[in-house]
Every structure is written in structure tokens, then in C-alpha cells.
Protein backbone atom coordinates (compact mmCIF):
# COMPACT_ATOMS: atom_id res chain seq x y z
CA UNK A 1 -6.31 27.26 -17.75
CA UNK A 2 -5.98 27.56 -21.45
CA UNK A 3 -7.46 31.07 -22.61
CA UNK A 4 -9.16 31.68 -25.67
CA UNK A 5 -6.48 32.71 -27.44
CA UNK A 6 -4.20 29.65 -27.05
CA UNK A 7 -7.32 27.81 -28.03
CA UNK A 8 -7.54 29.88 -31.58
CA UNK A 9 -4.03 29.30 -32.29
CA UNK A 10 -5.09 25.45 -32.57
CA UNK A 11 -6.09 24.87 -36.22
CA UNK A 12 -8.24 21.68 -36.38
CA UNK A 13 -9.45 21.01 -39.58
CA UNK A 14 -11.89 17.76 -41.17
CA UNK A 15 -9.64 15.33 -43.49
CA UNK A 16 -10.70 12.35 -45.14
CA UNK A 17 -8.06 9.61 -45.13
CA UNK A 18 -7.42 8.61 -48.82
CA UNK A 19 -4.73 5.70 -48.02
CA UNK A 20 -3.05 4.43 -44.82
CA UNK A 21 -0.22 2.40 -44.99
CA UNK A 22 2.58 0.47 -42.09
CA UNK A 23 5.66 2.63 -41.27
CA UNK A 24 8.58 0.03 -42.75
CA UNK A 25 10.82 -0.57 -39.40
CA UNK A 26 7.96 0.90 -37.06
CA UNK A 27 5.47 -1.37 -35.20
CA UNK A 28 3.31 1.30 -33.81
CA UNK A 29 3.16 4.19 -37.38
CA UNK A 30 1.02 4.62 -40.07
CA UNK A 31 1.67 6.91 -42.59
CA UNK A 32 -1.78 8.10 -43.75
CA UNK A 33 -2.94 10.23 -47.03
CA UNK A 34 -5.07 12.75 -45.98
CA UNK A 35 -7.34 14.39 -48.28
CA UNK A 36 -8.21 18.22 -46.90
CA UNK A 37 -9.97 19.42 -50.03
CA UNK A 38 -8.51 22.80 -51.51
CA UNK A 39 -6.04 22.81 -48.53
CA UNK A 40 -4.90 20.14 -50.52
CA UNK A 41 -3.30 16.57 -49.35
CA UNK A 42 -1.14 16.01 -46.25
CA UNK A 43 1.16 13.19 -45.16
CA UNK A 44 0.53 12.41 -41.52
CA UNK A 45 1.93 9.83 -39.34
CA UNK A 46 -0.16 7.94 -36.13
CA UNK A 47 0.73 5.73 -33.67
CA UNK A 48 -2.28 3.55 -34.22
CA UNK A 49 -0.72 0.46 -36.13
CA UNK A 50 -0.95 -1.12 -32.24
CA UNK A 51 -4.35 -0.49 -31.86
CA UNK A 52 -6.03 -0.54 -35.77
CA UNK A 53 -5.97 -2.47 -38.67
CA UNK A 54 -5.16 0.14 -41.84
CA UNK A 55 -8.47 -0.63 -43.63
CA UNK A 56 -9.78 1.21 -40.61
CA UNK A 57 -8.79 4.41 -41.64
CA UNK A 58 -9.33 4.66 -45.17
CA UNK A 59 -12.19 6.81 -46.14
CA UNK A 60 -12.62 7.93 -42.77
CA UNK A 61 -13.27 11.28 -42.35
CA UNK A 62 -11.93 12.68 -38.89
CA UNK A 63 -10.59 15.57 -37.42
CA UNK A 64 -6.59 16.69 -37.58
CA UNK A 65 -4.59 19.26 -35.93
CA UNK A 66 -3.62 20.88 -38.90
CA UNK A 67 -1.02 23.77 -37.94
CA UNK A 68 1.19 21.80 -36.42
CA UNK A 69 4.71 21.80 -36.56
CA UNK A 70 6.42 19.18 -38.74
CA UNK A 71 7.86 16.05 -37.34
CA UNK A 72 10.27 13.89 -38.43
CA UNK A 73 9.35 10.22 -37.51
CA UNK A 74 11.31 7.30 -39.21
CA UNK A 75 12.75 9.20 -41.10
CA UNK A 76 9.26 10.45 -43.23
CA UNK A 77 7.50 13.80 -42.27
CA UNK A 78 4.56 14.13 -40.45
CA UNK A 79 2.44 17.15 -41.64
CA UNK A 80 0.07 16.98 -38.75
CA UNK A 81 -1.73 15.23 -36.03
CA UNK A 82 -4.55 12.74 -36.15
CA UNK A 83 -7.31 13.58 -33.24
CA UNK A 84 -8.54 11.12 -30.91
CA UNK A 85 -10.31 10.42 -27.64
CA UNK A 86 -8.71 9.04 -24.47
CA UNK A 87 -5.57 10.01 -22.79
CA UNK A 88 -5.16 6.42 -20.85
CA UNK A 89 -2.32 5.01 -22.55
CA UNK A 90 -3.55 1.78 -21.31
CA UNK A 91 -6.65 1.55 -23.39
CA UNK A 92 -6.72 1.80 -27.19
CA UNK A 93 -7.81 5.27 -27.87
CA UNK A 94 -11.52 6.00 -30.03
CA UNK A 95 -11.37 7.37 -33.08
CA UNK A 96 -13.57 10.22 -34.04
CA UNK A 97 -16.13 9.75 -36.79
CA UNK A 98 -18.25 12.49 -37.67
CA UNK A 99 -22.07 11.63 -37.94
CA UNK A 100 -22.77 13.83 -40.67
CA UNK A 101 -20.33 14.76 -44.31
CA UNK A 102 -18.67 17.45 -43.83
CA UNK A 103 -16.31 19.59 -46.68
CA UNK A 104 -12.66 18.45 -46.13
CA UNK A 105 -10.82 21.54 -44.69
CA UNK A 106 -13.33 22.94 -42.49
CA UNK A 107 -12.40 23.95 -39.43
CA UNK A 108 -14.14 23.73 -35.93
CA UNK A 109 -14.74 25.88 -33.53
């Protein structure tokens, strides 16, 4: 059991994907543009290219973990984590699209 405060070290914050783009070399990255308003613009990298065409993502606006650790994938940073639903690997997994605007940056709790 996770307690609360493992929970509120999580920081999980609205972005709006300004460009998404194939990962030269990679057939599963994208490196997306993420827009999170005065937080300012992040470079984050998703295994979705097997899954999702890259038109998909731009102007979505979706949820990121946004305290991550950096990673380096292919040799680019990722400066985050893209957020989305289902865990079986065998299925493509949902992306999350919020039904209302929200401010990029906002967090959830």
C-alpha cells in the first residue's frame, strides 16, 4: 500500500503537446514538445510510435508525470513521463484526454 505521502511526492501536471515527432533509429519513441504553460516547455519521450500515429498527439492536452527523473533514451533526454491507461502490454494503451480545458501546469490531486 502506497501512503499518502509517496502519493504527494508524484507531481502530475496537464501539458499540451505542441509537436511530436519519430525517434531516428527507434521504432517504438516519440519525442514530443510539451507545452506546460509558465512551467515552461519539456522534451519528453513515449513509447507510443507502435501504437499511434504522431498527428495523434499534437494539441492534445493530457496528463504527465512531471518530477521525474531524467532519462536518457537514444541518446535525447526525456524530461518526463506521458500518462496513460492500461498496464496489459498486450493491448495498445488509452490515452487520456481531458473533457474540459484546463491551464497547462496544473496539477491534480
Amino acid at each position: 500500500m502506497a501512503t499518502y505521502e509517496d502519493f504527494s511526492k508524484l507531481e502530475i501536471k496537464v501539458g499540451t503537446v505542441r509537436s511530436c515527432e519519430p525517434v531516428k533509429g527507434s521504432t517504438k519513441l516519440f519525442k514530443l514538445e510539451v507545452d506546460f504553460g509558465p512551467l515552461g516547455i519539456r522534451q519528453i519521450l513515449t513509447g507510443m510510435a507502435p501504437f499511434y500515429p504522431p498527428q495523434d498527439f499534437v494539441g492534445l492536452q493530457t496528463l504527465f508525470l512531471f518530477n521525474l527523473e531524467p532519462r536518457k533514451m537514444m541518446g535525447l533526454e526525456s524530461q518526463g513521463m506521458l500518462l496513460s491507461a492500461g498496464l496489459d502490454h498486450t493491448k495498445i494503451p488509452v490515452l487520456i484526454k481531458l473533457t474540459e480545458v484546463v491551464e497547462n501546469g496544473e496539477g491534480v490531486c
